[in-house]
C-alpha atoms as a PDB file:
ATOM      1  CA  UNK A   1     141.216  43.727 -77.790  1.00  0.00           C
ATOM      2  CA  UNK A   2     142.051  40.402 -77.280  1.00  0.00           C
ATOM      3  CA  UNK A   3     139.982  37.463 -78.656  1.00  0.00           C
ATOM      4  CA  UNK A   4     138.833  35.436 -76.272  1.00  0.00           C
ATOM      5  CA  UNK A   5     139.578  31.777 -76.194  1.00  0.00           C
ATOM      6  CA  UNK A   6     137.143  29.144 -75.149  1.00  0.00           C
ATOM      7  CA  UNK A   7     137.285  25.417 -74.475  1.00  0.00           C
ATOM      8  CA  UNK A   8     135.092  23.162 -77.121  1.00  0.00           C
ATOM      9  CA  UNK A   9     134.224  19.473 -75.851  1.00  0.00           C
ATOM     10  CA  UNK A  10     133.764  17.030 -78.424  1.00  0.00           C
ATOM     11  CA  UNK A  11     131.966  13.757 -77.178  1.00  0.00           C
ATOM     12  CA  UNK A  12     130.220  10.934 -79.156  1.00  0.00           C
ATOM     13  CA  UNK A  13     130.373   7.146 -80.688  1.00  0.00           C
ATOM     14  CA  UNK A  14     133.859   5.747 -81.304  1.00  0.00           C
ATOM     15  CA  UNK A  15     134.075   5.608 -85.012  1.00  0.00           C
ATOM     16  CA  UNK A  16     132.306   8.848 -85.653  1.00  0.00           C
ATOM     17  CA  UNK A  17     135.716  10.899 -86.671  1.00  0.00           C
ATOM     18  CA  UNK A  18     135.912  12.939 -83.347  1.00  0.00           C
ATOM     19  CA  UNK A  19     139.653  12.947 -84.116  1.00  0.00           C
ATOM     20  CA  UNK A  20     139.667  14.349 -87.095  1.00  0.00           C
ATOM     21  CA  UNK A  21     137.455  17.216 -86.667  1.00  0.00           C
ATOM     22  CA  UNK A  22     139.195  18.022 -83.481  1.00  0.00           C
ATOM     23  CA  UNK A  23     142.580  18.067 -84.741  1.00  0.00           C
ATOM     24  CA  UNK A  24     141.392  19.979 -87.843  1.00  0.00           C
ATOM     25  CA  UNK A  25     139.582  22.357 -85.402  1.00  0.00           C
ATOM     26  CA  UNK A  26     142.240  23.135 -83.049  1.00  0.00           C
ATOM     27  CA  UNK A  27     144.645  23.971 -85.799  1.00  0.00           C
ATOM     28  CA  UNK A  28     142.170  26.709 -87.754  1.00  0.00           C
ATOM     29  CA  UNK A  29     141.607  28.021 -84.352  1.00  0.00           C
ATOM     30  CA  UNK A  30     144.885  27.341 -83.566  1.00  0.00           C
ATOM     31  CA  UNK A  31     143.848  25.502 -80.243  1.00  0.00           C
ATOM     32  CA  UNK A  32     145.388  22.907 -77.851  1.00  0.00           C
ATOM     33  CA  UNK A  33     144.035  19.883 -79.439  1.00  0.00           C
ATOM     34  CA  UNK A  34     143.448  16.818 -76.801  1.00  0.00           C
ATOM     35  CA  UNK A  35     142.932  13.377 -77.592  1.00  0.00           C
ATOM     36  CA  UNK A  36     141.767  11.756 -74.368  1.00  0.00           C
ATOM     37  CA  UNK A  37     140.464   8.162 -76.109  1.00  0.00           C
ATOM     38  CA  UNK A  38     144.167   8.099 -76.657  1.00  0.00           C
ATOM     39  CA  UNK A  39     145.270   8.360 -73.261  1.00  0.00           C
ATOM     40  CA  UNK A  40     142.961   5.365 -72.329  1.00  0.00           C
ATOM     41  CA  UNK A  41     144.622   3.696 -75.105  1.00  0.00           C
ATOM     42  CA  UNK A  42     147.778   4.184 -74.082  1.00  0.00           C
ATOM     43  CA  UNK A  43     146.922   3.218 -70.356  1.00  0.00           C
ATOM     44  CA  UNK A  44     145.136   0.247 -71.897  1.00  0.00           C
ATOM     45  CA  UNK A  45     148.761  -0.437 -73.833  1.00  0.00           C
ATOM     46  CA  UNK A  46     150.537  -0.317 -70.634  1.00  0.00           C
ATOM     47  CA  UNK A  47     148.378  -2.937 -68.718  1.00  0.00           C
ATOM     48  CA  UNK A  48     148.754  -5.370 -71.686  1.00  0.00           C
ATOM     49  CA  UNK A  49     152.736  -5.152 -71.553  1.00  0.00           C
ATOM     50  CA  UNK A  50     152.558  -5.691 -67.536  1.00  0.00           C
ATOM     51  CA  UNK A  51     150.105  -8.441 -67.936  1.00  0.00           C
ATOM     52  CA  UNK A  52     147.309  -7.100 -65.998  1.00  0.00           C
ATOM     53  CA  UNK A  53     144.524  -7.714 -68.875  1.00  0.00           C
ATOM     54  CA  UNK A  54     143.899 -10.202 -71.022  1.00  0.00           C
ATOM     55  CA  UNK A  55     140.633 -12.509 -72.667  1.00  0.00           C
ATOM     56  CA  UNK A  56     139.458 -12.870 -68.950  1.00  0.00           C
ATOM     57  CA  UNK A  57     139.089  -9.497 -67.475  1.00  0.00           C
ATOM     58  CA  UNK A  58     141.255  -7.013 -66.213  1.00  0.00           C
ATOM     59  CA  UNK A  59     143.203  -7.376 -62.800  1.00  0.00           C
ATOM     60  CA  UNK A  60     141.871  -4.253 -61.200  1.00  0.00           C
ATOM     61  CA  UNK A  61     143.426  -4.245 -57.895  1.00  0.00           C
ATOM     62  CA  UNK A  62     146.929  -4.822 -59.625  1.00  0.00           C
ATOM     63  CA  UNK A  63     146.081  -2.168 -61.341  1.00  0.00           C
ATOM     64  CA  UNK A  64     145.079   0.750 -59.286  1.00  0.00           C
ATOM     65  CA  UNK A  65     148.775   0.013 -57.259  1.00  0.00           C
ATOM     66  CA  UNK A  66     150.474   0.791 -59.929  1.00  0.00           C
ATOM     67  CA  UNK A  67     148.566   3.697 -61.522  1.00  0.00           C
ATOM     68  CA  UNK A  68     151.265   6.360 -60.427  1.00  0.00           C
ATOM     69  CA  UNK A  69     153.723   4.435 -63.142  1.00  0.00           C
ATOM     70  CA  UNK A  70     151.289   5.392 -65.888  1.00  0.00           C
ATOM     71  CA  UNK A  71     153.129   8.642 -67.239  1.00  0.00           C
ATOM     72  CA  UNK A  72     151.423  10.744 -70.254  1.00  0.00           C
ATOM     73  CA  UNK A  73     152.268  13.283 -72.185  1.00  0.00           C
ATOM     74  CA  UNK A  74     151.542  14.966 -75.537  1.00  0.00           C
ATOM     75  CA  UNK A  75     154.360  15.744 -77.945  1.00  0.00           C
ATOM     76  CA  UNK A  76     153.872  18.107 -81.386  1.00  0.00           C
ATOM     77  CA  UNK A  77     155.695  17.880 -83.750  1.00  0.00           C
ATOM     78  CA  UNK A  78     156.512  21.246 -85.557  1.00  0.00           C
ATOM     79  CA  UNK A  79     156.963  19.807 -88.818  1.00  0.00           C
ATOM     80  CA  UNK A  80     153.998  18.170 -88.781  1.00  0.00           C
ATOM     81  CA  UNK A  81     151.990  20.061 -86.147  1.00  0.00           C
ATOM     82  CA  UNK A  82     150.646  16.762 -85.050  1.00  0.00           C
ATOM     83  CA  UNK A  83     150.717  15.494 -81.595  1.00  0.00           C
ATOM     84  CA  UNK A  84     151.688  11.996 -80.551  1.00  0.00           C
ATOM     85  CA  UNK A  85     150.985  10.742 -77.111  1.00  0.00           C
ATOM     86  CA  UNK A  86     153.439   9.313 -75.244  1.00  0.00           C
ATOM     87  CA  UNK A  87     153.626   6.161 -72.384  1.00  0.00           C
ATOM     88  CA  UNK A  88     156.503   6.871 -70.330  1.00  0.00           C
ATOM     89  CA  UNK A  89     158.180   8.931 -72.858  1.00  0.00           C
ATOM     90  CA  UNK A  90     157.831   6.416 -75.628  1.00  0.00           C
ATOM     91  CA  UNK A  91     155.953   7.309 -78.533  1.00  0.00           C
ATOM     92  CA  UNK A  92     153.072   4.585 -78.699  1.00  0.00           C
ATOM     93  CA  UNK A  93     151.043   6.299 -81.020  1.00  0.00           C
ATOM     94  CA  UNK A  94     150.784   3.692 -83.406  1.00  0.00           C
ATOM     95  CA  UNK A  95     150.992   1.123 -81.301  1.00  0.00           C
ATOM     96  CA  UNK A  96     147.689   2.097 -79.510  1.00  0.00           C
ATOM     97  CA  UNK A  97     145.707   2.211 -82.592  1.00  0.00           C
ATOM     98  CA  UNK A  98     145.594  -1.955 -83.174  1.00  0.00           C
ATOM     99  CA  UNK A  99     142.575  -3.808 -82.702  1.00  0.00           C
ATOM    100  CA  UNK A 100     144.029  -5.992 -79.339  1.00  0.00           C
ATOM    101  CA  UNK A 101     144.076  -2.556 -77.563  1.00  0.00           C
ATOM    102  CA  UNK A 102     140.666  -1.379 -79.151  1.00  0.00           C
ATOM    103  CA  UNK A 103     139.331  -4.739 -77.863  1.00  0.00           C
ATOM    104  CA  UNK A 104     140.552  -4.150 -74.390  1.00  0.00           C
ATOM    105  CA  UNK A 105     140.317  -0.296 -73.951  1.00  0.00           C
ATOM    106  CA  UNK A 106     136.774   0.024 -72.537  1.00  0.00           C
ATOM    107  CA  UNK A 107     137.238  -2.496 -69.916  1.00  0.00           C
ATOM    108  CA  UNK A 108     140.152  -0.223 -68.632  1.00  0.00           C
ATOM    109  CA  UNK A 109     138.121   2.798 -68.703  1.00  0.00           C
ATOM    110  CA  UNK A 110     135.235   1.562 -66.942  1.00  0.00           C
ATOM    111  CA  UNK A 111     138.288   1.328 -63.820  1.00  0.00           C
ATOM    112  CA  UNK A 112     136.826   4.480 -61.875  1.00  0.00           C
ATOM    113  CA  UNK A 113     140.538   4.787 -60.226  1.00  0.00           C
ATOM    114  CA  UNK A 114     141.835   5.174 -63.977  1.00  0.00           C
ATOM    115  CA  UNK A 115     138.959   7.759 -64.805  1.00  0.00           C
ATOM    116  CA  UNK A 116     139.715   9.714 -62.212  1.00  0.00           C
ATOM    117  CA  UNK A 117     143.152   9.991 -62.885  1.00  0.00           C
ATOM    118  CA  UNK A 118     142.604  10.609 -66.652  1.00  0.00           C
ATOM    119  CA  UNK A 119     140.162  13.517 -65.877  1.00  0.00           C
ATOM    120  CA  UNK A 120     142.670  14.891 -63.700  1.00  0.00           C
ATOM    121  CA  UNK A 121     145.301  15.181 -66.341  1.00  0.00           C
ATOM    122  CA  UNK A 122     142.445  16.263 -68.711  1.00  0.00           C
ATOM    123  CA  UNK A 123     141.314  19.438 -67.014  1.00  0.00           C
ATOM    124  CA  UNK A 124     145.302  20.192 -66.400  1.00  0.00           C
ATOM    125  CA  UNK A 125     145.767  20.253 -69.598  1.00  0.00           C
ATOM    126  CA  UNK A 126     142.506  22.480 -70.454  1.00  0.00           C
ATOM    127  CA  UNK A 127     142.181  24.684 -67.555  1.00  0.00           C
ATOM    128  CA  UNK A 128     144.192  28.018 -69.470  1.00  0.00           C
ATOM    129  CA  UNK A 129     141.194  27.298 -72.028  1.00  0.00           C
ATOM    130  CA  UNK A 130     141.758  28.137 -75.999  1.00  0.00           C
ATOM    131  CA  UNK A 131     141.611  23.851 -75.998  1.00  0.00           C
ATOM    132  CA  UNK A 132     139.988  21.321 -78.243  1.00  0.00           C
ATOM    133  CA  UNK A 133     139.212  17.758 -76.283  1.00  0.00           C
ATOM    134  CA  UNK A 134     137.503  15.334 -77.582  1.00  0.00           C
ATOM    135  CA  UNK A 135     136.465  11.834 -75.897  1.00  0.00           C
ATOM    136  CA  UNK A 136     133.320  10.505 -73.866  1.00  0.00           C
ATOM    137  CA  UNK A 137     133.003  12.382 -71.000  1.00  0.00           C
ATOM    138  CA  UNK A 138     134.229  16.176 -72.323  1.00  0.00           C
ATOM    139  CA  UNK A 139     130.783  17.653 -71.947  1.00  0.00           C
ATOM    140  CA  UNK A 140     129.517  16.298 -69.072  1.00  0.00           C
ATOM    141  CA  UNK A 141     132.246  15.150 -66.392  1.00  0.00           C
ATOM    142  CA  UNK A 142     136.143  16.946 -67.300  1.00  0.00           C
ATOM    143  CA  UNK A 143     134.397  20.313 -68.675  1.00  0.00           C
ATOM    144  CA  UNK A 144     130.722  20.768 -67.897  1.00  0.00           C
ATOM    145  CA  UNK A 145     131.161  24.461 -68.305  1.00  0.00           C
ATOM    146  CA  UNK A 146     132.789  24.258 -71.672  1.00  0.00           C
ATOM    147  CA  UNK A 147     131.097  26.736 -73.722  1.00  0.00           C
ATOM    148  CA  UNK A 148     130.611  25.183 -77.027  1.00  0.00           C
ATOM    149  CA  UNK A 149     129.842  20.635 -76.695  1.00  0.00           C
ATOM    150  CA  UNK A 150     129.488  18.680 -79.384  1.00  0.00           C
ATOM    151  CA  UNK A 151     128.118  15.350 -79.828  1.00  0.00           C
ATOM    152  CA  UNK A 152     129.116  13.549 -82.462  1.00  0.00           C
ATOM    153  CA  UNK A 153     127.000  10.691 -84.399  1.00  0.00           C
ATOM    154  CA  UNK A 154     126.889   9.075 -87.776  1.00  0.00           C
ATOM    155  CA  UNK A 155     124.338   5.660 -89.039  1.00  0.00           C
ATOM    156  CA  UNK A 156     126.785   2.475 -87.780  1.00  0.00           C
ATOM    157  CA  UNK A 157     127.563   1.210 -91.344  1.00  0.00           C
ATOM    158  CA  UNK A 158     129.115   4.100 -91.907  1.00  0.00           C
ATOM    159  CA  UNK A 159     131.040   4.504 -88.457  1.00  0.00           C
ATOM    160  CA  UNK A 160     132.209   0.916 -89.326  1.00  0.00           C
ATOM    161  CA  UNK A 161     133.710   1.290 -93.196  1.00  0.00           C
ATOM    162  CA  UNK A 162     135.662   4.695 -91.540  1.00  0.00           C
ATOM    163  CA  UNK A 163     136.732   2.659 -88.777  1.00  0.00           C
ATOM    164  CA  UNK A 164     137.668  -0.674 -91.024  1.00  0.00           C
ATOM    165  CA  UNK A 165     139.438   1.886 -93.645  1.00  0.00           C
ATOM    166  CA  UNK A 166     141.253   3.539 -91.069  1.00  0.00           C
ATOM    167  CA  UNK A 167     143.208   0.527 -89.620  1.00  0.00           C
ATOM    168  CA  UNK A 168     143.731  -0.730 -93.928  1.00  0.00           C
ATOM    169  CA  UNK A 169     144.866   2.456 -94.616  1.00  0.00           C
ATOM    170  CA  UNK A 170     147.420   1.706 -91.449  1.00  0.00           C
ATOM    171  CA  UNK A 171     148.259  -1.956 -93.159  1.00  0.00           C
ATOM    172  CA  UNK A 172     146.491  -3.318 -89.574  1.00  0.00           C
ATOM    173  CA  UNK A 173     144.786  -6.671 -91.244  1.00  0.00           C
ATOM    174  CA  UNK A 174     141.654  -6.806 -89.826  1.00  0.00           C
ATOM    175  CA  UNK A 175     138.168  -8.113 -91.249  1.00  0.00           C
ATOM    176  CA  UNK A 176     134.419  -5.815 -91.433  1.00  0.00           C
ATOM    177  CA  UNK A 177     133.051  -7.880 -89.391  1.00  0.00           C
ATOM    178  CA  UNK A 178     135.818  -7.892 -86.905  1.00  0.00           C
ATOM    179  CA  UNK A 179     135.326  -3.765 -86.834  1.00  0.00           C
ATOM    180  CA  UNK A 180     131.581  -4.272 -86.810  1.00  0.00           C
ATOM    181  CA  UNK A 181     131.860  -6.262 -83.435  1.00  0.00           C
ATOM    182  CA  UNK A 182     134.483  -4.129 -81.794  1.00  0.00           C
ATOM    183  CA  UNK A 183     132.468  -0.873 -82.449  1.00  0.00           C
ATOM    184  CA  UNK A 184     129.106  -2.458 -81.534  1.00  0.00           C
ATOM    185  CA  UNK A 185     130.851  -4.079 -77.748  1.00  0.00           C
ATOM    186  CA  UNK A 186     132.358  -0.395 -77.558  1.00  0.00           C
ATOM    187  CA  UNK A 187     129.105   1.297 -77.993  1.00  0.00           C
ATOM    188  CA  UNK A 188     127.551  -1.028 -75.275  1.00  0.00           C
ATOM    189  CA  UNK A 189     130.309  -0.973 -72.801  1.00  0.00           C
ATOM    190  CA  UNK A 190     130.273   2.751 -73.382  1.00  0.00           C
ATOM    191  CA  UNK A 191     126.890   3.798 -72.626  1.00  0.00           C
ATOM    192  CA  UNK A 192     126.628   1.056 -69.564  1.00  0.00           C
ATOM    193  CA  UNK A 193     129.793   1.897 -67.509  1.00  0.00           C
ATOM    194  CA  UNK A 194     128.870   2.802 -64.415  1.00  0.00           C
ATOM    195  CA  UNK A 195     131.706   5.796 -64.232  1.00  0.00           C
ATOM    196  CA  UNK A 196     130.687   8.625 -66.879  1.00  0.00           C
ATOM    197  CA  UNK A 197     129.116   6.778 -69.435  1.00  0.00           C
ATOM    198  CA  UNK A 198     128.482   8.472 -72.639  1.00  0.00           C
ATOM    199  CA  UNK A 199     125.833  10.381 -72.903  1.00  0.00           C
ATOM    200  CA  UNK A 200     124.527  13.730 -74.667  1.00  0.00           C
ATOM    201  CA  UNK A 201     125.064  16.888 -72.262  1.00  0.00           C
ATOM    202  CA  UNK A 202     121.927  18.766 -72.203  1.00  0.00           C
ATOM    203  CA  UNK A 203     123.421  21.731 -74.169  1.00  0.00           C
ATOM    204  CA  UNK A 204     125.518  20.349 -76.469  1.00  0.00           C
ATOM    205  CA  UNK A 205     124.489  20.465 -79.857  1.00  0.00           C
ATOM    206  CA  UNK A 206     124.399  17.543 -82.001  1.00  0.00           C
ATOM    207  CA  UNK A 207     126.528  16.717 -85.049  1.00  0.00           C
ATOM    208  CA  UNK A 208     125.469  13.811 -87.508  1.00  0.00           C
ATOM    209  CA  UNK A 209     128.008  13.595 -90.044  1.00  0.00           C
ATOM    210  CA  UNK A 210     126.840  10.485 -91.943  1.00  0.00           C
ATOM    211  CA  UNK A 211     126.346  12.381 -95.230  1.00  0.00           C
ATOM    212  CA  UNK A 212     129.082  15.116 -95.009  1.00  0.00           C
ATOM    213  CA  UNK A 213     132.444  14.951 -96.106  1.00  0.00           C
ATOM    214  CA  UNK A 214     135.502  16.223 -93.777  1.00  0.00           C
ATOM    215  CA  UNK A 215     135.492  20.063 -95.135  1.00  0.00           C
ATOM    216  CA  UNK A 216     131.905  20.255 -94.654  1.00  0.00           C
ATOM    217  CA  UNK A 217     131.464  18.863 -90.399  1.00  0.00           C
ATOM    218  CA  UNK A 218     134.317  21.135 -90.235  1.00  0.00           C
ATOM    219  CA  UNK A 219     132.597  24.373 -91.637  1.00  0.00           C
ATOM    220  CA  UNK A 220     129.695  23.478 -88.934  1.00  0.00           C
ATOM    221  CA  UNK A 221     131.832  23.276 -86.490  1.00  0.00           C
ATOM    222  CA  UNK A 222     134.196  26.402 -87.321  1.00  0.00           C
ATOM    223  CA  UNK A 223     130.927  28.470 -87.681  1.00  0.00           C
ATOM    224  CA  UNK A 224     129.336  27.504 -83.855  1.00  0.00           C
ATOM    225  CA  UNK A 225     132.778  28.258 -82.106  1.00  0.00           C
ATOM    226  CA  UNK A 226     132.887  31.489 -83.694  1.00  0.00           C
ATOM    227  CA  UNK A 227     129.483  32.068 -82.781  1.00  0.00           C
ATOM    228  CA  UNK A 228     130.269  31.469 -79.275  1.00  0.00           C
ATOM    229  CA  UNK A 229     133.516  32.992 -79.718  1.00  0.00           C
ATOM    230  CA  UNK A 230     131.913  36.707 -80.950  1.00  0.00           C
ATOM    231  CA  UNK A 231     129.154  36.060 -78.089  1.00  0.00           C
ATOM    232  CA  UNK A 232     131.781  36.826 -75.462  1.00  0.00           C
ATOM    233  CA  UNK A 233     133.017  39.876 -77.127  1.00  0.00           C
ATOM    234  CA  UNK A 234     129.784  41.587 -76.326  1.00  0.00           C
END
């Protein structure tokens, strides 16, 4: 008999290495992995180049004509077996990660036309199931029936030294407190939005990795799906 698949929604804090334990996830699974904070970054990209954000605010109404133009797509590479997302067929996956778009992203996802659209493209992408997403909304808006959530959490100093070690590590010159800001205005904008904020789903079960290295969240996590897995072989 078959083993059946199921869908796994990852939410939590930005900076809490939702990314990593997804991707590591869906390939010991060997699941569609999803990264849909990168699709907001890339639609956040994309508004930058046409000049429809900027220090003052995002241009909204310019934006919602023009949200058809905003094409996505995930690529894997089969050397790598990484994914890269891709704005109108150009690979922005770098390009997505500096700190002007992670300054600018959660204005563009508190757009509910943009939201909608994401979630759309989301649940497309999940609907055959046998998927790992992660994001803000997994558990509670695009998959609300998923059958294993996770929330994801971990103490702010160290959700900041990932975050500032990260963009280093990706020769992005940036200072701590610089990361410090941007991860504190993201938490804020992210829980206040008035389209899907973040919050916990009721039945998702909680994951603080402050004090565990990558090997170890990944055991926890590895162990629940199969739980939920060998559940629906009964």
């Amino acid at each position: 008999m078959a083993v059946q698949k199921i869908t796994i929604a990852i939410d939590g804090y930005s900076s809490c290495g939702k990314s990593t334990l997804a991707k590591s996830l869906a390939s010991r699974l060997d699941y569609k992995y999803v990264d849909t904070g990168a699709m907001y970054r890339a639609a956040t990209l994309f508004c930058m180049r046409n000049e429809l954000i900027d220090d003052n605010g995002a241009n909204e109404n310019a934006i919602i004509k023009i949200l058809d133009d905003i094409n996505l797509s995930f690529i894997q590479d089969d050397l790598t077996n990484a994914s890269s997302i891709h704005l109108n067929g150009e690979n922005v996956e770098t390009q997505i990660r500096e700190m002007d778009v992670s300054n600018r992203v959660s204005q563009i996802s508190t757009i509910v036309e943009i939201r909608k659209k994401m979630v759309q493209l989301q649940q497309k992408m999940g609907k055959e199931k046998g998927v790992v997403m992660e994001g803000r909304d997994i558990g509670t808006v695009v998959f609300p029936d998923a059958e294993l959530k996770l929330f994801m959490t971990a103490d702010m100093e160290t959700r900041v030294m990932r975050r500032y070690n990260e963009m280093r590590e990706k020769k992005i010159e940036v200072s701590m407190d610089e990361v410090r800001d941007n991860v504190n205005s993201r938490d804020y904008e992210d829980t206040h939005r008035k389209e899907s904020p973040l919050v916990q789903a009721d039945d998702a079960i909680i994951l603080d990795n402050t004090n565990l290295n990558l090997e170890q969240q990944l055991q926890k996590a590895i162990d629940l799906a199969k739980e939920k897995i060998s559940l629906l072989q009964l």
